[in-house]
Protein backbone atom coordinates (compact mmCIF):
# COMPACT_ATOMS: atom_id res chain seq x y z
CA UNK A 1 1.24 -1.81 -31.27
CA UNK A 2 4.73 -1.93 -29.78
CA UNK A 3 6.85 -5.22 -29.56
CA UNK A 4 6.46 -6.75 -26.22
CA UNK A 5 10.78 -7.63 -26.74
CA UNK A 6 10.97 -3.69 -26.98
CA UNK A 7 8.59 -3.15 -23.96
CA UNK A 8 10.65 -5.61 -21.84
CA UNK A 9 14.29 -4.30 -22.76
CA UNK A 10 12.89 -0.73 -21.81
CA UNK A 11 11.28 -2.14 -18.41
CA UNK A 12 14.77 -3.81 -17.66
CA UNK A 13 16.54 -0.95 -18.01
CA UNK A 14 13.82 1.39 -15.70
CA UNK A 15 14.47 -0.99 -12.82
CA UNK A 16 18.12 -1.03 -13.38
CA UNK A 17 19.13 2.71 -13.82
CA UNK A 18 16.11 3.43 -11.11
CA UNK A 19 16.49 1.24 -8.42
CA UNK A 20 13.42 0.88 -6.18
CA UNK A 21 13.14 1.10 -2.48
CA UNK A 22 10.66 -2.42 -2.75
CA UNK A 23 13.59 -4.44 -3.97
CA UNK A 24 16.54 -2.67 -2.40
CA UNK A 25 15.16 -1.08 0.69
CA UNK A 26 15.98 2.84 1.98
CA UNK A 27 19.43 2.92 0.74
CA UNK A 28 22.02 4.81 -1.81
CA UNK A 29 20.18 5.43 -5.07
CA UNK A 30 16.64 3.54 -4.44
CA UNK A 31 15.25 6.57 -1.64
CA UNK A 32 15.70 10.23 -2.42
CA UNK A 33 14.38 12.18 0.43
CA UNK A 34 13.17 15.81 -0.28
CA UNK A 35 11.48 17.14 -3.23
CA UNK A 36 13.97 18.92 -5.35
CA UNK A 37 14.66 16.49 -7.73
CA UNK A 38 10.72 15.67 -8.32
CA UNK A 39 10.01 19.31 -8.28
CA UNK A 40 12.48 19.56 -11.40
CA UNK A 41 10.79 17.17 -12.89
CA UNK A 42 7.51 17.91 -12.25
CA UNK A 43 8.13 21.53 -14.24
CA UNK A 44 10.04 19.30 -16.95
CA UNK A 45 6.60 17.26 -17.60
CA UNK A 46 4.52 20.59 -17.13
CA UNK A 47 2.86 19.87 -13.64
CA UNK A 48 0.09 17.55 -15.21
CA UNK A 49 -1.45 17.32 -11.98
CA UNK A 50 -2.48 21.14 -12.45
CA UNK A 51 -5.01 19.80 -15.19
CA UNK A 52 -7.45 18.08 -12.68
CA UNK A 53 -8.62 17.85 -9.29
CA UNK A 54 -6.03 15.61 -6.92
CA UNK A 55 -6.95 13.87 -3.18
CA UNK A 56 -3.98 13.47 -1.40
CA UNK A 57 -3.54 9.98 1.18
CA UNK A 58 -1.29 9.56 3.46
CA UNK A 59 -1.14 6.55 6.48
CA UNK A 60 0.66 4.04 8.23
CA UNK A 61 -2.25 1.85 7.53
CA UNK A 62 -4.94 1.66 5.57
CA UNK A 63 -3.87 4.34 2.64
CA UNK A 64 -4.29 2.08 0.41
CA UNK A 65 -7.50 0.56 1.01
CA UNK A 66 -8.99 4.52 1.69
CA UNK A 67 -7.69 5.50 -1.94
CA UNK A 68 -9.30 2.65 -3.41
CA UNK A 69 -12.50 3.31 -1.47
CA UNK A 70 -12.75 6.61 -2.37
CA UNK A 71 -11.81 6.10 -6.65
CA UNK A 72 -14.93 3.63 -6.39
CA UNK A 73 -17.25 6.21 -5.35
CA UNK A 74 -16.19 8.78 -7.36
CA UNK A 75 -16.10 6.15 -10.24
CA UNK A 76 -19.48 5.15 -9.52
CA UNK A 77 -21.11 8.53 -10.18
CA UNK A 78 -19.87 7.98 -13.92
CA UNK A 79 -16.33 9.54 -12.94
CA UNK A 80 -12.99 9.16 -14.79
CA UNK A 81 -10.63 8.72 -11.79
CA UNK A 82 -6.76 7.79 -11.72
CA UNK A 83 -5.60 6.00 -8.97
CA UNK A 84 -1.79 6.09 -7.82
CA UNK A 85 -0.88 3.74 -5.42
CA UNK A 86 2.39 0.83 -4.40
CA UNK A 87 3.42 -1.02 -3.73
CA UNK A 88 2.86 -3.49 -6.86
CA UNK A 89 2.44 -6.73 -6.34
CA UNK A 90 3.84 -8.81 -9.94
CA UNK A 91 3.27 -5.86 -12.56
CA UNK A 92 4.73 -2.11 -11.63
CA UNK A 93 1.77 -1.00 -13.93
CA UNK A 94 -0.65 -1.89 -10.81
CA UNK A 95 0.20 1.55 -9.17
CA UNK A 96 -1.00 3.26 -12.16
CA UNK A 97 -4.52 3.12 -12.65
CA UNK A 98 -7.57 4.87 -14.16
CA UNK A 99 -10.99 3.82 -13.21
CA UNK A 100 -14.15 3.63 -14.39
CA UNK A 101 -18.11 1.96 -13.80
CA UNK A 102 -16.47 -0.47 -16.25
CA UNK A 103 -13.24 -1.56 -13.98
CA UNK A 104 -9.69 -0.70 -13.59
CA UNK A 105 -7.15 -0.11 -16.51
CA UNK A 106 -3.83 -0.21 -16.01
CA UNK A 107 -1.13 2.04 -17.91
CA UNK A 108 -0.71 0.61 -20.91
CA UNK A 109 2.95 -0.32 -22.07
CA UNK A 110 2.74 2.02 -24.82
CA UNK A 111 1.94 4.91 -22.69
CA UNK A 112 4.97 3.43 -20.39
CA UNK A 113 7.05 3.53 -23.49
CA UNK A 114 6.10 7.04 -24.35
CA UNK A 115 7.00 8.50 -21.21
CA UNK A 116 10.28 6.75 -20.82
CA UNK A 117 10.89 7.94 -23.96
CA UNK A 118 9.49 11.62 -22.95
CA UNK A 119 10.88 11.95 -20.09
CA UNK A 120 14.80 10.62 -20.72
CA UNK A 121 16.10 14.10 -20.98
CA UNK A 122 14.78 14.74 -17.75
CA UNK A 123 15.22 11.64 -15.49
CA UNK A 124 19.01 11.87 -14.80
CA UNK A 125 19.37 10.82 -10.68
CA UNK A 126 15.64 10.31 -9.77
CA UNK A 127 14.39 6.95 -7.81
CA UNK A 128 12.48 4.65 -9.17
CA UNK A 129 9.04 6.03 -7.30
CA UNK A 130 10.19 9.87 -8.73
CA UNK A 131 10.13 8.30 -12.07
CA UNK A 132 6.49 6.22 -11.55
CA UNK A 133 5.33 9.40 -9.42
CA UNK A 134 5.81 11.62 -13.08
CA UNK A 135 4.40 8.70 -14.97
CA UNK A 136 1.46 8.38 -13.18
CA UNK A 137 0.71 12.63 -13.10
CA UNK A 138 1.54 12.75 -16.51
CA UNK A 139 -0.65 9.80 -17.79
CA UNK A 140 -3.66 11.06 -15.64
CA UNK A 141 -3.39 14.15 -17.22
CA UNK A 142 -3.47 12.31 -20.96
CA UNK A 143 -6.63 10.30 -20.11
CA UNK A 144 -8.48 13.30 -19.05
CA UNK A 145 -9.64 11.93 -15.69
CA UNK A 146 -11.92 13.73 -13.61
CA UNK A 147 -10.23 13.12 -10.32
CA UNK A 148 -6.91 11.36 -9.55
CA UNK A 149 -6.10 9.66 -6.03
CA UNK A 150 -2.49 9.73 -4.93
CA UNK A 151 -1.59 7.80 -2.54
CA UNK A 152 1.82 8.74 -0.34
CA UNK A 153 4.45 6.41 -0.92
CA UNK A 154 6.70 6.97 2.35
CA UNK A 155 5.88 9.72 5.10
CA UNK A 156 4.40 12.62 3.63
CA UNK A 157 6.33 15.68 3.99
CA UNK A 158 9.57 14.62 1.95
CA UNK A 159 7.59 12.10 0.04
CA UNK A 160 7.53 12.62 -4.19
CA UNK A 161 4.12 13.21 -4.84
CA UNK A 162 4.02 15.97 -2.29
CA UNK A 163 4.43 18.50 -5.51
CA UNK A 164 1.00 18.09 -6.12
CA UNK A 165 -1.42 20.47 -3.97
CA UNK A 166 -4.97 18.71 -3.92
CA UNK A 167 -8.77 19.67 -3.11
CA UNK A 168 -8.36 17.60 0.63
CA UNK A 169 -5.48 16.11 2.36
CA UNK A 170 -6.40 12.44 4.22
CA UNK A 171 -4.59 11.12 6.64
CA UNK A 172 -5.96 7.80 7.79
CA UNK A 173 -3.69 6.70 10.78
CA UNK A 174 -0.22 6.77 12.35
CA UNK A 175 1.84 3.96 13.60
CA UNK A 176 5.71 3.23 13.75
CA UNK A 177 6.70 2.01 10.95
CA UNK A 178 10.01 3.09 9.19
CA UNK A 179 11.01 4.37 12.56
CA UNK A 180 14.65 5.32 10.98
CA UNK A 181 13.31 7.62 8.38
CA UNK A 182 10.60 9.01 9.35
CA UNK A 183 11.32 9.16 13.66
CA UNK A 184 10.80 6.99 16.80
CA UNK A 185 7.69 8.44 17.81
CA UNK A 186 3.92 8.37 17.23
CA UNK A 187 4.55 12.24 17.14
CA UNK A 188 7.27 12.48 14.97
CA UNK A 189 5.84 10.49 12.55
CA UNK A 190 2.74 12.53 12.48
CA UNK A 191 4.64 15.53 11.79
CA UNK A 192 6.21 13.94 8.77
CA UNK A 193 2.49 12.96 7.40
CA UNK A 194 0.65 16.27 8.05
CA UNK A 195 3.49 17.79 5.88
CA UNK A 196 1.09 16.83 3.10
CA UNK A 197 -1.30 19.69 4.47
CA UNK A 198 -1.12 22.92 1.84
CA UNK A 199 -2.03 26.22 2.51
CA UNK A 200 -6.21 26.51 2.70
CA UNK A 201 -6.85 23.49 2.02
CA UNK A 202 -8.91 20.96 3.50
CA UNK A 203 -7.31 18.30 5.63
CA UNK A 204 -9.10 15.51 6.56
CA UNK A 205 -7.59 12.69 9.49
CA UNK A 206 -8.70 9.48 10.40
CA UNK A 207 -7.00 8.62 13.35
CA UNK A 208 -5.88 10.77 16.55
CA UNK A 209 -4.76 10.11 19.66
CA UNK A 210 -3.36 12.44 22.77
CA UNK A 211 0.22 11.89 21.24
CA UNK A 212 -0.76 12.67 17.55
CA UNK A 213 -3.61 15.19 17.76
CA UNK A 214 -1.78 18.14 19.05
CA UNK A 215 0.72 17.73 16.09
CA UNK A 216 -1.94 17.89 13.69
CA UNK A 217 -3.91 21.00 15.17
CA UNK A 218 -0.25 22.50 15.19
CA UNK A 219 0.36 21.74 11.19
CA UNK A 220 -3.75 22.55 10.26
CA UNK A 221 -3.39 26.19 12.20
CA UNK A 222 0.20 27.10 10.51
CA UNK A 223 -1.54 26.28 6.86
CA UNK A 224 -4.85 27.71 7.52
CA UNK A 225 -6.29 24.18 7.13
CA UNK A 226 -9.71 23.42 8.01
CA UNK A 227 -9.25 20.59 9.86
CA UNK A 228 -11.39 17.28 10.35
CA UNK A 229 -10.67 14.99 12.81
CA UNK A 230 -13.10 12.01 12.73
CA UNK A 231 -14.26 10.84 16.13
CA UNK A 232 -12.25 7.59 17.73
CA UNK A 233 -13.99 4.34 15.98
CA UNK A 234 -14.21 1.15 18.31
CA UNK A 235 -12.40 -1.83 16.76
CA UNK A 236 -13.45 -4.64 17.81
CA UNK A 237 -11.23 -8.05 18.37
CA UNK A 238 -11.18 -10.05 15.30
CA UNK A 239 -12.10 -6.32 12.93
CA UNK A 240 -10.11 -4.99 10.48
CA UNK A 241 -8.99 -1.63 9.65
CA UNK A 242 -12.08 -0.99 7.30
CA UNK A 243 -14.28 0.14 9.71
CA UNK A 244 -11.96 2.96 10.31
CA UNK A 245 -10.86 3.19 6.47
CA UNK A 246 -14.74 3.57 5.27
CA UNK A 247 -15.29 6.22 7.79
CA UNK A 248 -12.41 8.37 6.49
CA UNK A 249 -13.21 7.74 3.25
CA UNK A 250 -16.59 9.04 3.53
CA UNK A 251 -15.74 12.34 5.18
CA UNK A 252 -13.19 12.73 2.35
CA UNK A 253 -15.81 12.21 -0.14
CA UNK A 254 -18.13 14.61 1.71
CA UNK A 255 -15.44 17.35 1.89
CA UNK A 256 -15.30 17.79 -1.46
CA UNK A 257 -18.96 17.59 -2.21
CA UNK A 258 -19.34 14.27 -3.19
CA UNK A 259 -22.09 11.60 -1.67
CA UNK A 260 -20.48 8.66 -0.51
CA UNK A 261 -21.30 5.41 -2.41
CA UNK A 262 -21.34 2.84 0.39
CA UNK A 263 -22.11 -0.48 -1.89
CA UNK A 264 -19.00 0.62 -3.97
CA UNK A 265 -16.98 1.47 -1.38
CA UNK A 266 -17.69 -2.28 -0.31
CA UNK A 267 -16.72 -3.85 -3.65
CA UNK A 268 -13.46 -1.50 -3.75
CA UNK A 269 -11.21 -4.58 -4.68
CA UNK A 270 -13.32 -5.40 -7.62
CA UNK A 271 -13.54 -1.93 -9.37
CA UNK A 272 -10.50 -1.01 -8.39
CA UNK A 273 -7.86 -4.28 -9.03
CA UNK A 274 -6.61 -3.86 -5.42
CA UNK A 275 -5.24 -7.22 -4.21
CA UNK A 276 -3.85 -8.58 -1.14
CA UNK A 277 -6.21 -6.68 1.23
CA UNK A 278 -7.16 -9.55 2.86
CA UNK A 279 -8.26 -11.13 -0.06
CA UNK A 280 -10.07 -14.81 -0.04
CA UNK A 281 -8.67 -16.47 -3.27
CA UNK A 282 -9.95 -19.74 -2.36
CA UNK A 283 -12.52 -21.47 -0.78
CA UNK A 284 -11.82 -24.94 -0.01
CA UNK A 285 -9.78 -24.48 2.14
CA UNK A 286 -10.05 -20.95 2.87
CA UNK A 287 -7.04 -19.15 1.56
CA UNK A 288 -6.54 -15.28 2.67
CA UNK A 289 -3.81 -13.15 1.51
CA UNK A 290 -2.77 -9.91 2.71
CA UNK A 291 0.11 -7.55 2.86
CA UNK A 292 -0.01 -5.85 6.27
CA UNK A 293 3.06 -6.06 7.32
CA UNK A 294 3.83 -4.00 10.74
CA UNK A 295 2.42 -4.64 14.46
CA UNK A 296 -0.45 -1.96 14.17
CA UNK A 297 -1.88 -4.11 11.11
CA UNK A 298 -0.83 -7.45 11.94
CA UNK A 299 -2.47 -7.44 15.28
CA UNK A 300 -5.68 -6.90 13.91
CA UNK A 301 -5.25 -9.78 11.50
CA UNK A 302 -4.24 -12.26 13.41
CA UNK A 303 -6.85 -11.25 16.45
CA UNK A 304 -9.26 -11.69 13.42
CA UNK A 305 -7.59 -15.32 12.50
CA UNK A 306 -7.91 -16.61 16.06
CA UNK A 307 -11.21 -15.34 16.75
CA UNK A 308 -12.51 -17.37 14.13
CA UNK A 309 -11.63 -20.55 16.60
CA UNK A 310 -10.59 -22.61 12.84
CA UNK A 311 -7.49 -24.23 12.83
CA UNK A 312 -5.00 -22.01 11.38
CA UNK A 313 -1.99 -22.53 8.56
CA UNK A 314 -0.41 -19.48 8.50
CA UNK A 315 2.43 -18.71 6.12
CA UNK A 316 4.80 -16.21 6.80
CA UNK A 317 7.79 -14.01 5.84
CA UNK A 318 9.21 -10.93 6.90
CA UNK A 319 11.53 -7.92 5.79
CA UNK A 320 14.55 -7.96 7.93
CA UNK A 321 14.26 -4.33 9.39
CA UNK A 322 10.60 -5.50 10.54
CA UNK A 323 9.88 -5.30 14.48
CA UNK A 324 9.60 -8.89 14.66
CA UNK A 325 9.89 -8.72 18.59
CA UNK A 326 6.67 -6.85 18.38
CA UNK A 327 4.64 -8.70 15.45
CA UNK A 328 5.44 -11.92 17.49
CA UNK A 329 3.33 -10.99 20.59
CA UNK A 330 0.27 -11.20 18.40
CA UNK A 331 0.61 -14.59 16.77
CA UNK A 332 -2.00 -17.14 17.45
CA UNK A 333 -0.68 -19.85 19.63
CA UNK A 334 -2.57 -22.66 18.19
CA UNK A 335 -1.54 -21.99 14.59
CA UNK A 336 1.12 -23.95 12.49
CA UNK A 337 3.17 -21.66 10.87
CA UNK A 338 4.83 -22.18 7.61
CA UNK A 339 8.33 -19.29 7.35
CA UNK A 340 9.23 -18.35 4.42
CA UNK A 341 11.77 -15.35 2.49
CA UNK A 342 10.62 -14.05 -0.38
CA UNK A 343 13.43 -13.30 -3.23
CA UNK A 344 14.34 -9.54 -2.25
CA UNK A 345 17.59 -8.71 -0.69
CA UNK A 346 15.62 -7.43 2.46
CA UNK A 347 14.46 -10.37 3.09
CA UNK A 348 14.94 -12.29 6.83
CA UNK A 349 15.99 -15.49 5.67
CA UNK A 350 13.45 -18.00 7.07
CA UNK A 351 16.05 -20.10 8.98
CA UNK A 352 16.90 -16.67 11.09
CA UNK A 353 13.21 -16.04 11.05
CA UNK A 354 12.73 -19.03 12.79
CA UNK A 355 15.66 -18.68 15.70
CA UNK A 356 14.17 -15.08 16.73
CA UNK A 357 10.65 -16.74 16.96
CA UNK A 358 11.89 -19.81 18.79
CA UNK A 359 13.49 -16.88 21.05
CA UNK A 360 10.53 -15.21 21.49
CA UNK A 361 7.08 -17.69 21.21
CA UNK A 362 9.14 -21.47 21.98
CA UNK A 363 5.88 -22.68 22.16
CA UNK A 364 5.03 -21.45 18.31
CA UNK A 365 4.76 -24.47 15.67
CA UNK A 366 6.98 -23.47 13.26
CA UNK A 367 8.17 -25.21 9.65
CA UNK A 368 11.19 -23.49 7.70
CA UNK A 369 10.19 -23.78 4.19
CA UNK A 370 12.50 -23.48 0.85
CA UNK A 371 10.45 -20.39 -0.69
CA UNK A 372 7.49 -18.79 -0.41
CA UNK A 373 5.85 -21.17 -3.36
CA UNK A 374 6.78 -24.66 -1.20
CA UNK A 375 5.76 -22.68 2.03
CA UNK A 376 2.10 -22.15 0.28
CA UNK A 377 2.55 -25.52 -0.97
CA UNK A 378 3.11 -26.83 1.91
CA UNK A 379 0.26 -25.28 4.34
CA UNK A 380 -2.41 -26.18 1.31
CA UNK A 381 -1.24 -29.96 1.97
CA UNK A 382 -1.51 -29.95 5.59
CA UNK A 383 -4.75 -28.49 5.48
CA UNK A 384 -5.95 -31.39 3.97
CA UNK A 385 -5.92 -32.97 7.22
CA UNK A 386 -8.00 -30.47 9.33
CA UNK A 387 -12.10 -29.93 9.02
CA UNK A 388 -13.06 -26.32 7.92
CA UNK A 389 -9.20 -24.46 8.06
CA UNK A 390 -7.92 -21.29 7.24
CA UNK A 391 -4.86 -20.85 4.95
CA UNK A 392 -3.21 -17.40 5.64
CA UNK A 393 -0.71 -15.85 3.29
CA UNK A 394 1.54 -12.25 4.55
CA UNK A 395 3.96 -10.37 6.34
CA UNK A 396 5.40 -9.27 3.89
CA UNK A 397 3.57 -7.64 0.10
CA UNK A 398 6.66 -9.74 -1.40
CA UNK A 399 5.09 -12.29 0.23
CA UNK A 400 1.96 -12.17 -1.57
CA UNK A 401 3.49 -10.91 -4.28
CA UNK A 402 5.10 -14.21 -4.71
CA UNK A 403 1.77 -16.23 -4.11
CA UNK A 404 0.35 -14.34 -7.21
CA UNK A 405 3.08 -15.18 -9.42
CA UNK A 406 2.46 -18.92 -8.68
CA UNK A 407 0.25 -20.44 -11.85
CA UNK A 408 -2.53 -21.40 -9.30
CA UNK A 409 -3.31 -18.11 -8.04
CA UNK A 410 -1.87 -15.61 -10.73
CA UNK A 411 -4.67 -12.96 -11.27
CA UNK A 412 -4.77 -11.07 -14.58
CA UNK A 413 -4.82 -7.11 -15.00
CA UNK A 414 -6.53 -5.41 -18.02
């Protein structure tokens, strides 16, 4: 057993001489894009990923939730499966996972020590995600899973765990988000996430339109790809993005020969230790957290709050280079919203916050709170005085992440 002092000066020093795009955004050191560096590393640790089957996810939305979808099938058959997915929420260890019928096990800090230790030699000027990219491969490749699941972290093409080539690429939808990196159009982005497509093999996506389909026959007929496209599916006002994420995660299933398992699919959060997928942690009042955090995904969830016609407490931060213009059009009028900025640098402080929404929705009920703990706080005491109300946490995973570092609500990972 390792000292948990020796596990936490090591941790310390991974987030300072690796600095992460979640706490310091797309700039100097934290985002690395292009695949040289990885690819150097990747042949350093061996190419682990070479020792089992890998399904590749990429998405504006719902990458996440189709990963985790897909590991709880496959884990239900009596699989092994590692999961690889950000961003974390309070522990970094949450985007390393392997899964079983039994649950979700996170890396443990010895195996985190052992790589760090491993892997010094090798690690000179990668990013933080490089670095938890290798860990992830290489620890997947230690546990002998069956399957793994990686998740994209940003894009596709350029993106570090691109030097993996896996049994099906997924691509579950496209939206703009990261406009500056990744291009200003539905197209352009597209182009960026079918660069996960490899030569032969499957690809898989979600989501098309007349804008994005083209691009994706274009990149499928270059590689040789057989390509599936799944047919448009109808969201209803006041839906989520499941419908559409359970559907892609079946045909990726399918694909590669595997029967989807609907009931696990369903309990995804539970096998799987995803959180802050519009997760109820509470039930008097109603409390729902979740970390969508761009227009595509926030209009669905707040259509979904104000169809429920319950009085609404919303609390709410958001990351300064966030299309708040946009995100504003779909807040509920008749909600009381709580702003809040998380403790990240990229954080819109909440008194800005609330000038650019008293710019844009005057008639918006808004309460500039200290942090995101007296914002929560706060919206749990008001709701006190309304009959049957929902308590809405996001905007922002910091956000949430925040929420779950609060003693009330802190969840525990094996």
């Amino acid at each position: 057993m390792i000292g948990e002092g020796e596990y936490e000066k090591r941790l310390e020093e991974l987030f300072l001489k690796f600095p992460s795009v979640q706490t310091q955004g797309f700039t100097g050191k934290a985002y690395k894009p292009g695949l040289a560096g990885m690819l150097r590393f990747d042949r350093a640790l061996g190419s682990p990923w070479k020792s089992y089957p890998c399904i590749h996810v990429a998405g504006t939305n719902g990458k996440g939730s189709v990963s985790s979808m897909i590991t709880a099938s496959l884990a239900s058959e009596g699989l092994k499966i590692g999961l690889f997915t950000s961003p974390h929420l309070t522990d970094f260890r949450e985007r390393i996972k392997v899964v079983t019928r039994d649950g979700a096990q996170l890396i443990p800090k010895e195996e985190v020590l052992n790589f760090l230790k491993l892997s010094d030699p090798h690690a000179e000027g990668l990013s933080f995600f490089e670095i938890t990219t290798g860990m992830a491969l290489w620890w997947f490749a230690r546990s002998g899973v069956d399957f793994a699941v990686i998740e994209v972290g940003l894009g596709g093409l350029l993106d570090s765990t691109n030097v993996i080539t896996p049994v099906v690429s997924v691509i579950t939808s496209i939206g703009l988000d990261h406009c500056a990196l990744l291009g200003g159009s539905r197209s352009e982005i597209a182009a960026q996430k079918a660069g996960i497509f490899k030569r032969n093999v499957p690809a898989l996506v979600g989501f098309t339109d007349d804008e994005t389909e083209p691009v994706f026959r274009a990149g499928a007929a270059e590689l040789g790809c057989p390509l599936t496209m799944l047919p448009t599916v109808d969201i209803a006002p006041g839906e989520t993005f499941q419908k559409m994420n359970r559907a892609t995660a079946a045909a990726a299933l399918e694909i590669i020969g595997h029967r989807p398992d609907s009931d696990a699919m369903e309990r995804m959060e539970v096998i799987t230790g995803l959180h802050g997928r519009w997760e109820r942690l509470s039930s008097d009042p109603e409390l729902i957290a979740d970390i969508g955090h761009n227009p595509q995904a926030l209009a669905l969830n707040f259509a979904r709050l104000g169809n429920t016609g319950r009085p609404l407490l919303i609390v709410y931060g958001i990351m300064a280079d966030k299309d708040l213009e946009a995100i504003s059009a779909f807040m509920p009028p008749s909600a009381k919203y709580f702003l809040c900025a998380p403790a990240t640098p990229r954080a819109l402080p909440a008194d800005r916050l609330s000038e650019r929404l008293k710019a844009a929705r005057p008639e918006l009920d808004t309460t500039v709170c200290a942090s995101v703990a007296s914002a929560v706080e706060t919206a749990l005491s008001c709701a006190e005085k309304y009959d049957n109300p929902i308590v809405y946490v996001g905007g922002s995973n910091f956000v949430v992440g925040e929420l779950f570092s609060m003693p009330s609500f802190k969840y525990s990972e094996k």
